[in-house]
PDB file of N, CA and C in Angstrom:
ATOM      1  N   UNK A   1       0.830  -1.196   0.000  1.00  0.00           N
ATOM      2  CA  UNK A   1       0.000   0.000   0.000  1.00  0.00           C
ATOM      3  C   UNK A   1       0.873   1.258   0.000  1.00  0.00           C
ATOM      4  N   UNK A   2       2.220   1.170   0.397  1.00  0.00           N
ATOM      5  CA  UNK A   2       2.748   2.682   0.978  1.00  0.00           C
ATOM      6  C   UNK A   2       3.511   2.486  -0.742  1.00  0.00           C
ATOM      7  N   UNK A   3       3.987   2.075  -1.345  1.00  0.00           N
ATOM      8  CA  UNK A   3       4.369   1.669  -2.605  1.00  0.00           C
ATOM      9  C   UNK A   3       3.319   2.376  -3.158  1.00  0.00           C
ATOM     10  N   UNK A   4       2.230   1.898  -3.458  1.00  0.00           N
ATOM     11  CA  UNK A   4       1.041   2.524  -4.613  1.00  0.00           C
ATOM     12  C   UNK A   4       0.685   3.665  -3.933  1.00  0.00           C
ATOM     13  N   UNK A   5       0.717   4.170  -2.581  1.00  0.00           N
ATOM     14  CA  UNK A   5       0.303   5.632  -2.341  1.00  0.00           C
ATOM     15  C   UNK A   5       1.622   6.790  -2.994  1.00  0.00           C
ATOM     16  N   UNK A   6       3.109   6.257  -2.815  1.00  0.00           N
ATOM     17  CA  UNK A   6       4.060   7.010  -3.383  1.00  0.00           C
ATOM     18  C   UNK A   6       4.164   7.332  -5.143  1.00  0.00           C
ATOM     19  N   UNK A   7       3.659   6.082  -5.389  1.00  0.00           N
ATOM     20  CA  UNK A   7       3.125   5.924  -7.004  1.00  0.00           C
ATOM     21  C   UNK A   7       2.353   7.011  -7.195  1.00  0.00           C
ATOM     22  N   UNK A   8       1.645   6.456  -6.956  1.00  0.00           N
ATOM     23  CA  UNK A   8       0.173   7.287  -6.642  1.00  0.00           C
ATOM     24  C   UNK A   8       0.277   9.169  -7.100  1.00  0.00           C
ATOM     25  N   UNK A   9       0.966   9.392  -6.083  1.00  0.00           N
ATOM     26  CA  UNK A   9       1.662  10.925  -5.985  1.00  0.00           C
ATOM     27  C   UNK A   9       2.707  11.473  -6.655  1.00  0.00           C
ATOM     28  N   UNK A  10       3.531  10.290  -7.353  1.00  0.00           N
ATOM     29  CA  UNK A  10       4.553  10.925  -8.495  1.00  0.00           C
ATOM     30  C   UNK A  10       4.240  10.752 -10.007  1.00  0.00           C
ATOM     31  N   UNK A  11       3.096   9.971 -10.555  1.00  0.00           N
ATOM     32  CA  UNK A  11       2.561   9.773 -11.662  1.00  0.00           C
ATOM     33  C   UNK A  11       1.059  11.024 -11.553  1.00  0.00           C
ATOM     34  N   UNK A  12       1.185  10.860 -13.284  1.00  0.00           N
ATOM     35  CA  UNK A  12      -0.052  11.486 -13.850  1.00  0.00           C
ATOM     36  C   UNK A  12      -1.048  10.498 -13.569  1.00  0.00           C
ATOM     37  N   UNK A  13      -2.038  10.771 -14.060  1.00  0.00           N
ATOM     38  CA  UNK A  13      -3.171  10.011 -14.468  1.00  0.00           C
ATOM     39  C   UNK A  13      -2.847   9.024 -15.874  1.00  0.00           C
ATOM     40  N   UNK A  14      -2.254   9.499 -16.985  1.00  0.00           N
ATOM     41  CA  UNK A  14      -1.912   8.687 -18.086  1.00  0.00           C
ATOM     42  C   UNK A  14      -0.983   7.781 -17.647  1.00  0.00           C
ATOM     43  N   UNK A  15      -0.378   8.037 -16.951  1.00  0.00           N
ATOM     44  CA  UNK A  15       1.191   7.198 -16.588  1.00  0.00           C
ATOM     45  C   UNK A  15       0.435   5.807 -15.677  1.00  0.00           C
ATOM     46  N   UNK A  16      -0.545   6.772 -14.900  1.00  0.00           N
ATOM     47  CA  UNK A  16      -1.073   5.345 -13.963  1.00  0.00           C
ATOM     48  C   UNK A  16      -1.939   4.369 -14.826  1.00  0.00           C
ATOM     49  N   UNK A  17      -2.131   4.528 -16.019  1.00  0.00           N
ATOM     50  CA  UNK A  17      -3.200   3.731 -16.341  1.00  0.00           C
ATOM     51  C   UNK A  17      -2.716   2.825 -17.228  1.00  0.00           C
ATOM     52  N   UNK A  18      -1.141   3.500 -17.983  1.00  0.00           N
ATOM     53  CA  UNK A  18       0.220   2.584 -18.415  1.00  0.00           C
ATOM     54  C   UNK A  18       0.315   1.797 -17.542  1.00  0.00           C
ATOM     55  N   UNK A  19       0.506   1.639 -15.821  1.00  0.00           N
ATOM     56  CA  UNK A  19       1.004   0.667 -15.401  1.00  0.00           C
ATOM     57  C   UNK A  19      -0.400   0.260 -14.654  1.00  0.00           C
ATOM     58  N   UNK A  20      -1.256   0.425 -14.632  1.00  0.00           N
ATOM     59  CA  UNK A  20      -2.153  -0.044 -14.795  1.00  0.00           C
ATOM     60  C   UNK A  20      -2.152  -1.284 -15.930  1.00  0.00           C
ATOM     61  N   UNK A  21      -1.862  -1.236 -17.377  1.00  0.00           N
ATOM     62  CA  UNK A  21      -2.303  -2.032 -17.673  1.00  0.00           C
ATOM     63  C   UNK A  21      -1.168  -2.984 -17.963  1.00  0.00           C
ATOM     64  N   UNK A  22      -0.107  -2.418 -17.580  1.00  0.00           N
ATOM     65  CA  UNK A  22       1.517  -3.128 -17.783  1.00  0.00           C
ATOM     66  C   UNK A  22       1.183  -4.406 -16.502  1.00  0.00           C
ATOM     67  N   UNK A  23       0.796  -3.985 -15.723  1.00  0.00           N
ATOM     68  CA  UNK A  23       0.307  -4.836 -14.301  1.00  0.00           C
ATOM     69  C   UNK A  23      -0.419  -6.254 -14.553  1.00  0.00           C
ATOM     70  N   UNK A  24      -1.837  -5.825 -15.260  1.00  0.00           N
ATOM     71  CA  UNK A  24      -2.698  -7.301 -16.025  1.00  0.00           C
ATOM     72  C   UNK A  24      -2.039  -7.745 -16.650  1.00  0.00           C
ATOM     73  N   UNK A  25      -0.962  -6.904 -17.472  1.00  0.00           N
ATOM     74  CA  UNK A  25      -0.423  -8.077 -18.872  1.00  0.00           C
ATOM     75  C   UNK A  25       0.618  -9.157 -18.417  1.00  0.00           C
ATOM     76  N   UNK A  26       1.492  -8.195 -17.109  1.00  0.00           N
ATOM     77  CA  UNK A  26       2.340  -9.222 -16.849  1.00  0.00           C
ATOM     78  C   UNK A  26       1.422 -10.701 -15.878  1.00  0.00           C
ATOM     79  N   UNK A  27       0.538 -10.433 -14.876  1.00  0.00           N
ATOM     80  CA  UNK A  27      -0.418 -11.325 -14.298  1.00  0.00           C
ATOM     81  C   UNK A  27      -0.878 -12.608 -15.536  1.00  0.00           C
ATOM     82  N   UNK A  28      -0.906 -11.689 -16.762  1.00  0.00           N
ATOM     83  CA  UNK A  28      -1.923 -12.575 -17.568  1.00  0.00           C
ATOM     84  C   UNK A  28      -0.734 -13.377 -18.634  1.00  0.00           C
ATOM     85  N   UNK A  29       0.726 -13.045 -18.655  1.00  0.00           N
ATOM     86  CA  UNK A  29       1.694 -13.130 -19.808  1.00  0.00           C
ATOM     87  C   UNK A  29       1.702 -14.983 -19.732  1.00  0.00           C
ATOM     88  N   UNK A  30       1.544 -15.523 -18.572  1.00  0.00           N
ATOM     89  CA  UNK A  30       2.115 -17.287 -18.466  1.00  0.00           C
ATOM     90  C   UNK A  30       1.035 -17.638 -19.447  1.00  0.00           C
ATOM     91  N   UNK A  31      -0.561 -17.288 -19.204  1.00  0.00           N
ATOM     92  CA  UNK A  31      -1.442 -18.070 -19.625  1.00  0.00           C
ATOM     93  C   UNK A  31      -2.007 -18.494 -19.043  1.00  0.00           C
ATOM     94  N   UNK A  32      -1.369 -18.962 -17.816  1.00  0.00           N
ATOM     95  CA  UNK A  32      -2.142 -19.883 -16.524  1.00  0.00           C
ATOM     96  C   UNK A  32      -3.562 -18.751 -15.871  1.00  0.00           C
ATOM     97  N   UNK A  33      -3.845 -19.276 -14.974  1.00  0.00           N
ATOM     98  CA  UNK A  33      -5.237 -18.646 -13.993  1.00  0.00           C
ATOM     99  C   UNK A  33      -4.175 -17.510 -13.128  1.00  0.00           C
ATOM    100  N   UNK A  34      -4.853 -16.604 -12.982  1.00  0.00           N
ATOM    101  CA  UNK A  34      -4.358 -15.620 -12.200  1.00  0.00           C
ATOM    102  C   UNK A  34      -4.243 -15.887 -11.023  1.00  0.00           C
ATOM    103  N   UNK A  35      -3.847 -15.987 -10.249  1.00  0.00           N
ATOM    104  CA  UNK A  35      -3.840 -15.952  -8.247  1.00  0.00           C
ATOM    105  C   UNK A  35      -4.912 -14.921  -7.818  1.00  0.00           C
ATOM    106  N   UNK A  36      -5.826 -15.399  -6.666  1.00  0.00           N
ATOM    107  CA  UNK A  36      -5.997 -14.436  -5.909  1.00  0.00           C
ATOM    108  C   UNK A  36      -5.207 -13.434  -5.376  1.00  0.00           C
ATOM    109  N   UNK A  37      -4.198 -13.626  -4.869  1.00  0.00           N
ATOM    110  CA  UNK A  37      -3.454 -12.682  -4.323  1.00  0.00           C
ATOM    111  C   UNK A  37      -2.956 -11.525  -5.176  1.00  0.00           C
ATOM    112  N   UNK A  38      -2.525 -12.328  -6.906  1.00  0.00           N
ATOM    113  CA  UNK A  38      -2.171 -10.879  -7.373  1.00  0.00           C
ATOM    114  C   UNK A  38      -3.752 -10.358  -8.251  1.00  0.00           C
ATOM    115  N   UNK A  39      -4.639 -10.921  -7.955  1.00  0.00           N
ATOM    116  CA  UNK A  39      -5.757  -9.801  -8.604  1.00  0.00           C
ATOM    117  C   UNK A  39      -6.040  -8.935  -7.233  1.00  0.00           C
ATOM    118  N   UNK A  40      -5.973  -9.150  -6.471  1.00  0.00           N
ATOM    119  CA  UNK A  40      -6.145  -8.427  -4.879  1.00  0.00           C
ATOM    120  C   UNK A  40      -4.960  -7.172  -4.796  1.00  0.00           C
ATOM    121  N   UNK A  41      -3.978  -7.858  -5.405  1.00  0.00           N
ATOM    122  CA  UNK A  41      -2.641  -6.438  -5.465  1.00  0.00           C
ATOM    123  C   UNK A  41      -2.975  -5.091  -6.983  1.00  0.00           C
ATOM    124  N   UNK A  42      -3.476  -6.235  -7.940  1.00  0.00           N
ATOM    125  CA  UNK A  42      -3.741  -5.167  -8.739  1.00  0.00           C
ATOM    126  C   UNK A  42      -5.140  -4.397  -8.418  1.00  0.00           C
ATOM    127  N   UNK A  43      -6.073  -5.097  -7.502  1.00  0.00           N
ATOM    128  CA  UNK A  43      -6.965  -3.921  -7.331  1.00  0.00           C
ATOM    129  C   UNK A  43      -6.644  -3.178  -6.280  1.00  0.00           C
ATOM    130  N   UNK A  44      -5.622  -3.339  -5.380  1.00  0.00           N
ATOM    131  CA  UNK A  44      -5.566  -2.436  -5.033  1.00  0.00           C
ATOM    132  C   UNK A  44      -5.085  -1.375  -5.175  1.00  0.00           C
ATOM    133  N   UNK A  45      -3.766  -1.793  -6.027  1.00  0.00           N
ATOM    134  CA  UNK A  45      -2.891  -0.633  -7.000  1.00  0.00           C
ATOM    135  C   UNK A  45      -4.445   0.347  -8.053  1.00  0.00           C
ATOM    136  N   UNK A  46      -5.110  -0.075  -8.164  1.00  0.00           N
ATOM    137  CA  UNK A  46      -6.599   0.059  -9.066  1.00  0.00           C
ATOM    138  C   UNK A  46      -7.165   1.271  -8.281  1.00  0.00           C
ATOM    139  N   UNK A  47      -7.271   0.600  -6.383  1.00  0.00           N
ATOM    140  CA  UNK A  47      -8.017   1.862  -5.916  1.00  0.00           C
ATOM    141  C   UNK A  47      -7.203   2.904  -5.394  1.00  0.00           C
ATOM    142  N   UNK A  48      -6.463   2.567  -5.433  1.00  0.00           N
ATOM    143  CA  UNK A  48      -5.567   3.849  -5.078  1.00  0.00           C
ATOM    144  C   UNK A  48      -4.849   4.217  -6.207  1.00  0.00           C
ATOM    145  N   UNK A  49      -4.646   4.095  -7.232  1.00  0.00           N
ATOM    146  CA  UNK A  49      -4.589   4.801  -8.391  1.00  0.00           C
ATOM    147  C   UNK A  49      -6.189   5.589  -8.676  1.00  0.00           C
ATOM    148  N   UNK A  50      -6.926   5.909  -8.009  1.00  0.00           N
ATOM    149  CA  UNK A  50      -8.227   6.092  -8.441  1.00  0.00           C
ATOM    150  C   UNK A  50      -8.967   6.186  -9.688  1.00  0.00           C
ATOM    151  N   UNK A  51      -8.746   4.788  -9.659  1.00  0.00           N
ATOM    152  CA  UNK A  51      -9.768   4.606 -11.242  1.00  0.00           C
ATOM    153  C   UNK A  51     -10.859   4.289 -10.855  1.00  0.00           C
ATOM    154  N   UNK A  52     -12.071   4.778 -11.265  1.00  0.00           N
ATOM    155  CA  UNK A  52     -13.728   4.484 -11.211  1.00  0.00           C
ATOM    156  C   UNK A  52     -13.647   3.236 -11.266  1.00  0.00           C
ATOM    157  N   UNK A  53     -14.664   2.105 -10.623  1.00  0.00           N
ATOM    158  CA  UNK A  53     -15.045   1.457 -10.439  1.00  0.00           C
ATOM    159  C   UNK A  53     -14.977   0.713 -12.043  1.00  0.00           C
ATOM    160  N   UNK A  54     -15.866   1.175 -12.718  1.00  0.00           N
ATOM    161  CA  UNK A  54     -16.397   1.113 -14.152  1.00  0.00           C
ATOM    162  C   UNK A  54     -15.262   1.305 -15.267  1.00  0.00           C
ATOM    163  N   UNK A  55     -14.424   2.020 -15.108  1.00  0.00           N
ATOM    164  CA  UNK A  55     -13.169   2.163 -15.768  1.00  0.00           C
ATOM    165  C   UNK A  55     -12.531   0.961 -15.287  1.00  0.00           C
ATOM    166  N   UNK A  56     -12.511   1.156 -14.540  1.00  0.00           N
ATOM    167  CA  UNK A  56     -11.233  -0.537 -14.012  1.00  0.00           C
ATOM    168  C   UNK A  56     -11.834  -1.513 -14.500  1.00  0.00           C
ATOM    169  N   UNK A  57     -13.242  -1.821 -14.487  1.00  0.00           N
ATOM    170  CA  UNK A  57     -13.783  -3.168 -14.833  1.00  0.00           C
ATOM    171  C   UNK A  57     -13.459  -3.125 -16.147  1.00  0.00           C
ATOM    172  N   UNK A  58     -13.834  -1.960 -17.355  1.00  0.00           N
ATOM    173  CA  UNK A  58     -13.296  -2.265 -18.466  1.00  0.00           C
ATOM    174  C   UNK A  58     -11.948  -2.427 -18.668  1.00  0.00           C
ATOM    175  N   UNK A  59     -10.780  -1.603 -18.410  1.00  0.00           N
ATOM    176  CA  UNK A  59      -9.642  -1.942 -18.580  1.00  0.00           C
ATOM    177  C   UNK A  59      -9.136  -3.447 -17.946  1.00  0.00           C
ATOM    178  N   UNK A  60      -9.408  -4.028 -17.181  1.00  0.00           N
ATOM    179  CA  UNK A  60      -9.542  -5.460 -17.161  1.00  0.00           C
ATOM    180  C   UNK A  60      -9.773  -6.445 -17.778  1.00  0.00           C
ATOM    181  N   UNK A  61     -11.155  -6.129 -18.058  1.00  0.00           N
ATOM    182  CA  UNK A  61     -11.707  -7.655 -19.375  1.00  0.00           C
ATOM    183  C   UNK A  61     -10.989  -7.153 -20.237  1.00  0.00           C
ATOM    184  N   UNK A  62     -10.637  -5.731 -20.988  1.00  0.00           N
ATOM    185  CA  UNK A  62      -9.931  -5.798 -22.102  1.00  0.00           C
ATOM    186  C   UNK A  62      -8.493  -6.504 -22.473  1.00  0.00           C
ATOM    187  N   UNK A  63      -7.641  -6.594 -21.336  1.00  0.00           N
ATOM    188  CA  UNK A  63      -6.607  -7.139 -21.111  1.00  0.00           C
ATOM    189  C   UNK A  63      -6.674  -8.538 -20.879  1.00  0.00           C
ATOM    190  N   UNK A  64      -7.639  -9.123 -19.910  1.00  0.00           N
ATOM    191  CA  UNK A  64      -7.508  -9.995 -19.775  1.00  0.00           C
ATOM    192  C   UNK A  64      -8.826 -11.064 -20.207  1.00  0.00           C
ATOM    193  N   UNK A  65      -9.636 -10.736 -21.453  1.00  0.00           N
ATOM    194  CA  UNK A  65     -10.521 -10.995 -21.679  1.00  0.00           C
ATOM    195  C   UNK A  65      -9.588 -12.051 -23.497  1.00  0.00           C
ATOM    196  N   UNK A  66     -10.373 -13.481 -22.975  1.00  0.00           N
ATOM    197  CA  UNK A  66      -9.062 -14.252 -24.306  1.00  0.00           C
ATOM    198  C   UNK A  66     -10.164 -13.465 -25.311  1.00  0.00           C
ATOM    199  N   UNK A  67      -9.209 -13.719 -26.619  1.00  0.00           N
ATOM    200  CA  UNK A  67      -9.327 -13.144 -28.314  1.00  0.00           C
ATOM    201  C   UNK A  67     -10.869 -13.800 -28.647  1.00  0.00           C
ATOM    202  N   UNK A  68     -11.234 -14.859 -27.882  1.00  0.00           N
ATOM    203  CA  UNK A  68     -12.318 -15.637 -28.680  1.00  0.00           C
ATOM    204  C   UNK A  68     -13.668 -15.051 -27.928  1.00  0.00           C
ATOM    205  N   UNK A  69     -13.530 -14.370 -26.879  1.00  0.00           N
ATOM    206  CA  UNK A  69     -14.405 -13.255 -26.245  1.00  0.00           C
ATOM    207  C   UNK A  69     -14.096 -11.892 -26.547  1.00  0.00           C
ATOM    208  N   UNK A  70     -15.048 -11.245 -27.190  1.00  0.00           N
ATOM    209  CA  UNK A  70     -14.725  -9.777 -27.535  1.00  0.00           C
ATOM    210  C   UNK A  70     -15.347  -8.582 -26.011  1.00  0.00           C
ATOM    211  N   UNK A  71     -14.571  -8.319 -25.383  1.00  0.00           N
ATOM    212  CA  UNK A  71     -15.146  -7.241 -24.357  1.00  0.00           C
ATOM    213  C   UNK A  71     -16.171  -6.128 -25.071  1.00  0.00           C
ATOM    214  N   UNK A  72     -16.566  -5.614 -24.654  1.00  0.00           N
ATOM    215  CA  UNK A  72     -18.284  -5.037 -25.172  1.00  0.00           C
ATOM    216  C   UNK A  72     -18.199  -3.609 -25.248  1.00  0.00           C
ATOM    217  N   UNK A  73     -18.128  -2.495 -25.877  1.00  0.00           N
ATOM    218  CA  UNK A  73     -18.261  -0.703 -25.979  1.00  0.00           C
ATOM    219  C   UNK A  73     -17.959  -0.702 -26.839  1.00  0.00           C
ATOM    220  N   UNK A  74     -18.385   0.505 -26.922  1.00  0.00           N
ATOM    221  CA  UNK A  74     -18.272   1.598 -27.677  1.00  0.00           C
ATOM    222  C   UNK A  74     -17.216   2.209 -28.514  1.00  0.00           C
ATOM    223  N   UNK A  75     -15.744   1.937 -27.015  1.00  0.00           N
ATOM    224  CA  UNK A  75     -14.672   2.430 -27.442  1.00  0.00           C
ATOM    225  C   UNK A  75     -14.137   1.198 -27.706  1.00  0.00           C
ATOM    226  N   UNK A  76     -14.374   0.125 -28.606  1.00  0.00           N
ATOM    227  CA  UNK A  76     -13.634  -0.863 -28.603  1.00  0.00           C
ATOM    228  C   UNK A  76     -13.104  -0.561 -30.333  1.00  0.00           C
ATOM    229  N   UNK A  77     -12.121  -0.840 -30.508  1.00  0.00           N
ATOM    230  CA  UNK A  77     -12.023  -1.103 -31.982  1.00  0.00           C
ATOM    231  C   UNK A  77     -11.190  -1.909 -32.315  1.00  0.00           C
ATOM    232  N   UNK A  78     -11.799  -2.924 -33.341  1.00  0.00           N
ATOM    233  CA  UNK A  78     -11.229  -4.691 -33.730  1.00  0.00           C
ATOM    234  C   UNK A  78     -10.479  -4.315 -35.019  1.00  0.00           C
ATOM    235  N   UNK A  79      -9.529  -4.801 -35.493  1.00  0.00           N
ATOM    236  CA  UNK A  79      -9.165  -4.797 -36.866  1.00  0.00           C
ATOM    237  C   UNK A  79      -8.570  -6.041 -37.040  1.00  0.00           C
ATOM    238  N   UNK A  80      -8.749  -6.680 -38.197  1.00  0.00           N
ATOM    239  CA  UNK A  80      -8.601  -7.782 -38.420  1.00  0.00           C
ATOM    240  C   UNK A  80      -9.474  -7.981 -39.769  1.00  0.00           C
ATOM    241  N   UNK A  81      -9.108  -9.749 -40.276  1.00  0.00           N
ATOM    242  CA  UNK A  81      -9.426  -9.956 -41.943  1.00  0.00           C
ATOM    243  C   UNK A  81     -10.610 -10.343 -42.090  1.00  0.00           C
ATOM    244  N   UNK A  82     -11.460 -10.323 -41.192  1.00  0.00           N
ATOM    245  CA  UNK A  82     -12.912 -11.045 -41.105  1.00  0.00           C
ATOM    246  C   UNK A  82     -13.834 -10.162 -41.949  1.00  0.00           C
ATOM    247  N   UNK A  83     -14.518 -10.116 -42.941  1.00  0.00           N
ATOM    248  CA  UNK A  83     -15.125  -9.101 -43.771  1.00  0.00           C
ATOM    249  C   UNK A  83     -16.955  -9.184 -43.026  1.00  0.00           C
ATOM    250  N   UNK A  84     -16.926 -10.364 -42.018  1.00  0.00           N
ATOM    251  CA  UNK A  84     -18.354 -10.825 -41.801  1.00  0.00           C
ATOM    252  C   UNK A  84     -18.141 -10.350 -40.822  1.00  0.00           C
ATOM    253  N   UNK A  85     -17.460  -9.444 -40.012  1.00  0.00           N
ATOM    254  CA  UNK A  85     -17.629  -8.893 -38.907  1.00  0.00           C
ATOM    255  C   UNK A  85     -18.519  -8.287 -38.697  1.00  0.00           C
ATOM    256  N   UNK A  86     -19.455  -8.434 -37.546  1.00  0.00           N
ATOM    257  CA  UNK A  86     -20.671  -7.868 -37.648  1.00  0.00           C
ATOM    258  C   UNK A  86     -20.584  -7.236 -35.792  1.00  0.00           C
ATOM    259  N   UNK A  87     -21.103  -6.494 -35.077  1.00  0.00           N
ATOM    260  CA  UNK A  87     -21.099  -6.069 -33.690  1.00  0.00           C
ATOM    261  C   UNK A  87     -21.957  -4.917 -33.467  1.00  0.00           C
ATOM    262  N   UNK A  88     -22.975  -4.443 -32.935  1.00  0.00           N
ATOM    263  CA  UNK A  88     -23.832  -3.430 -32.581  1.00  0.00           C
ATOM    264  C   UNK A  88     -22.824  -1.948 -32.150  1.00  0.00           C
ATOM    265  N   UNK A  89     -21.912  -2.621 -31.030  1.00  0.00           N
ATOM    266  CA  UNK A  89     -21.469  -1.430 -30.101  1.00  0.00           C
ATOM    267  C   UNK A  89     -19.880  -1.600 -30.784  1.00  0.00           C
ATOM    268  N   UNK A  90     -19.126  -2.213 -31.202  1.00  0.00           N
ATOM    269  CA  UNK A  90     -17.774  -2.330 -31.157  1.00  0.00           C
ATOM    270  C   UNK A  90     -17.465  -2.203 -32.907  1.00  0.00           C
ATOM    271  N   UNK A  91     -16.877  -0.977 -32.654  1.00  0.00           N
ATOM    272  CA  UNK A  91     -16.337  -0.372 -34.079  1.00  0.00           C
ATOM    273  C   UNK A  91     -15.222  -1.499 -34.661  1.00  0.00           C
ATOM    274  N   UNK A  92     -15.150  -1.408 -36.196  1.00  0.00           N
ATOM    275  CA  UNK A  92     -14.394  -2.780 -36.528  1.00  0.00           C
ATOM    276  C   UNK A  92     -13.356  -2.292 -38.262  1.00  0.00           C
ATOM    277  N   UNK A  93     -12.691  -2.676 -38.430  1.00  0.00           N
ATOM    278  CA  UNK A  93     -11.686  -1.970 -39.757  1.00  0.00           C
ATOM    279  C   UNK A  93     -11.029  -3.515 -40.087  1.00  0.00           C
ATOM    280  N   UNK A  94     -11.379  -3.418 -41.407  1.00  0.00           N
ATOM    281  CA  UNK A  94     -11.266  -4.521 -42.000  1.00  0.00           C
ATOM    282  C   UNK A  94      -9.935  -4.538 -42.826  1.00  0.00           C
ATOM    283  N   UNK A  95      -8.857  -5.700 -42.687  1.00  0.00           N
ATOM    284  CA  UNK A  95      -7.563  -5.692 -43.269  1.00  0.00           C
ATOM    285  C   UNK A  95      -7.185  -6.499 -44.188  1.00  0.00           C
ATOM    286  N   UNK A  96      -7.182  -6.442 -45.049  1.00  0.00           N
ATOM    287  CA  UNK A  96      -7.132  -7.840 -45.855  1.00  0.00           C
ATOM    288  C   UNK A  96      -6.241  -8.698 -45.712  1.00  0.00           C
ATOM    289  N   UNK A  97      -4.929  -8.637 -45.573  1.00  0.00           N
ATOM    290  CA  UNK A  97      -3.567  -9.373 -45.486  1.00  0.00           C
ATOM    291  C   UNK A  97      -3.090  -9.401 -43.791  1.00  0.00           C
ATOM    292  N   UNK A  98      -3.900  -8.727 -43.042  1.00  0.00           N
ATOM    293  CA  UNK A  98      -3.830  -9.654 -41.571  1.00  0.00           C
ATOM    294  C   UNK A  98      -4.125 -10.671 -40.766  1.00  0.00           C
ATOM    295  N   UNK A  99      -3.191 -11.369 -40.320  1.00  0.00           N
ATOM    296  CA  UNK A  99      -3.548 -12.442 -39.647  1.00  0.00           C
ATOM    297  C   UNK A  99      -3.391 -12.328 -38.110  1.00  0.00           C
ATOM    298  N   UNK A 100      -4.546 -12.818 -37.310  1.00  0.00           N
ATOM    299  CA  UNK A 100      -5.174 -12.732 -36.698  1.00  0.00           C
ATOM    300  C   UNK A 100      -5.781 -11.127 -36.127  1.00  0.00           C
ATOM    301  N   UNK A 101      -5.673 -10.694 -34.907  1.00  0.00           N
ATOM    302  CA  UNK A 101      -6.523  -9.442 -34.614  1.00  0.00           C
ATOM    303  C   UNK A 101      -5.717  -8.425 -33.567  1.00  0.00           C
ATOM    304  N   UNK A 102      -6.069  -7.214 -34.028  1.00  0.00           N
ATOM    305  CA  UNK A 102      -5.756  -6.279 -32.866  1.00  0.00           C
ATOM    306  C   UNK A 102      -6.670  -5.991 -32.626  1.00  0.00           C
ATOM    307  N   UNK A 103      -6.437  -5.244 -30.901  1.00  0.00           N
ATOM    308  CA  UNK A 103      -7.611  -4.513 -30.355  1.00  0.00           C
ATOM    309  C   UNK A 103      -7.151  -3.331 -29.793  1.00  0.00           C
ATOM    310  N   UNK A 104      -8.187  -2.375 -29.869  1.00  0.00           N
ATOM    311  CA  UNK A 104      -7.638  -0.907 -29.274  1.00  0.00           C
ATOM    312  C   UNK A 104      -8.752  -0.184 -29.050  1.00  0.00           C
TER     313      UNK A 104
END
């Protein structure tokens, strides 16, 4: 905690949300199931970085949500070779010569 409060106070808001998400990727990099313990460290780095409730939940599934589940908004945008891409809320740019997908 005294770690993420010093954080806390020498980062921006953009900077925290870099390691914000530098945090899930490394949790999520093996593949394996996450630990309780480190989803408990990243939320707490979460609330004391003060990210909304609702912000954190999205920046989460986005990171750690696998490729074959698409996380859900507005601000999502898929690119990739699928021309049948179809989605209500999640903006999509079609590539012809890419293989597999980004997300942003």
């Amino acid at each position: 905690m005294k770690i993420c409060t010093e954080i806390n106070s020498e980062l921006a808001q953009p900077q925290k949300l870099i390691v914000l998400y530098q945090l899930l990727e490394f949790v999520n990099s093996d593949g394996g199931e996450i630990s309780e313990q480190e989803m408990e460290f990243i939320n707490t780095v979460a609330e004391t970085f003060n990210f909304p409730g609702e912000e954190y939940a999205s920046i989460k599934d986005f990171v750690l949500f696998p490729f074959e589940k698409l996380p859900v908004g507005s601000r999502v945008l898929v690119i990739d070779s699928n021309k049948e891409f179809s989605h209500p809320e999640v903006k999509h740019i079609y590539s012809e010569g890419l293989h597999g997908q980004v997300r942003v």
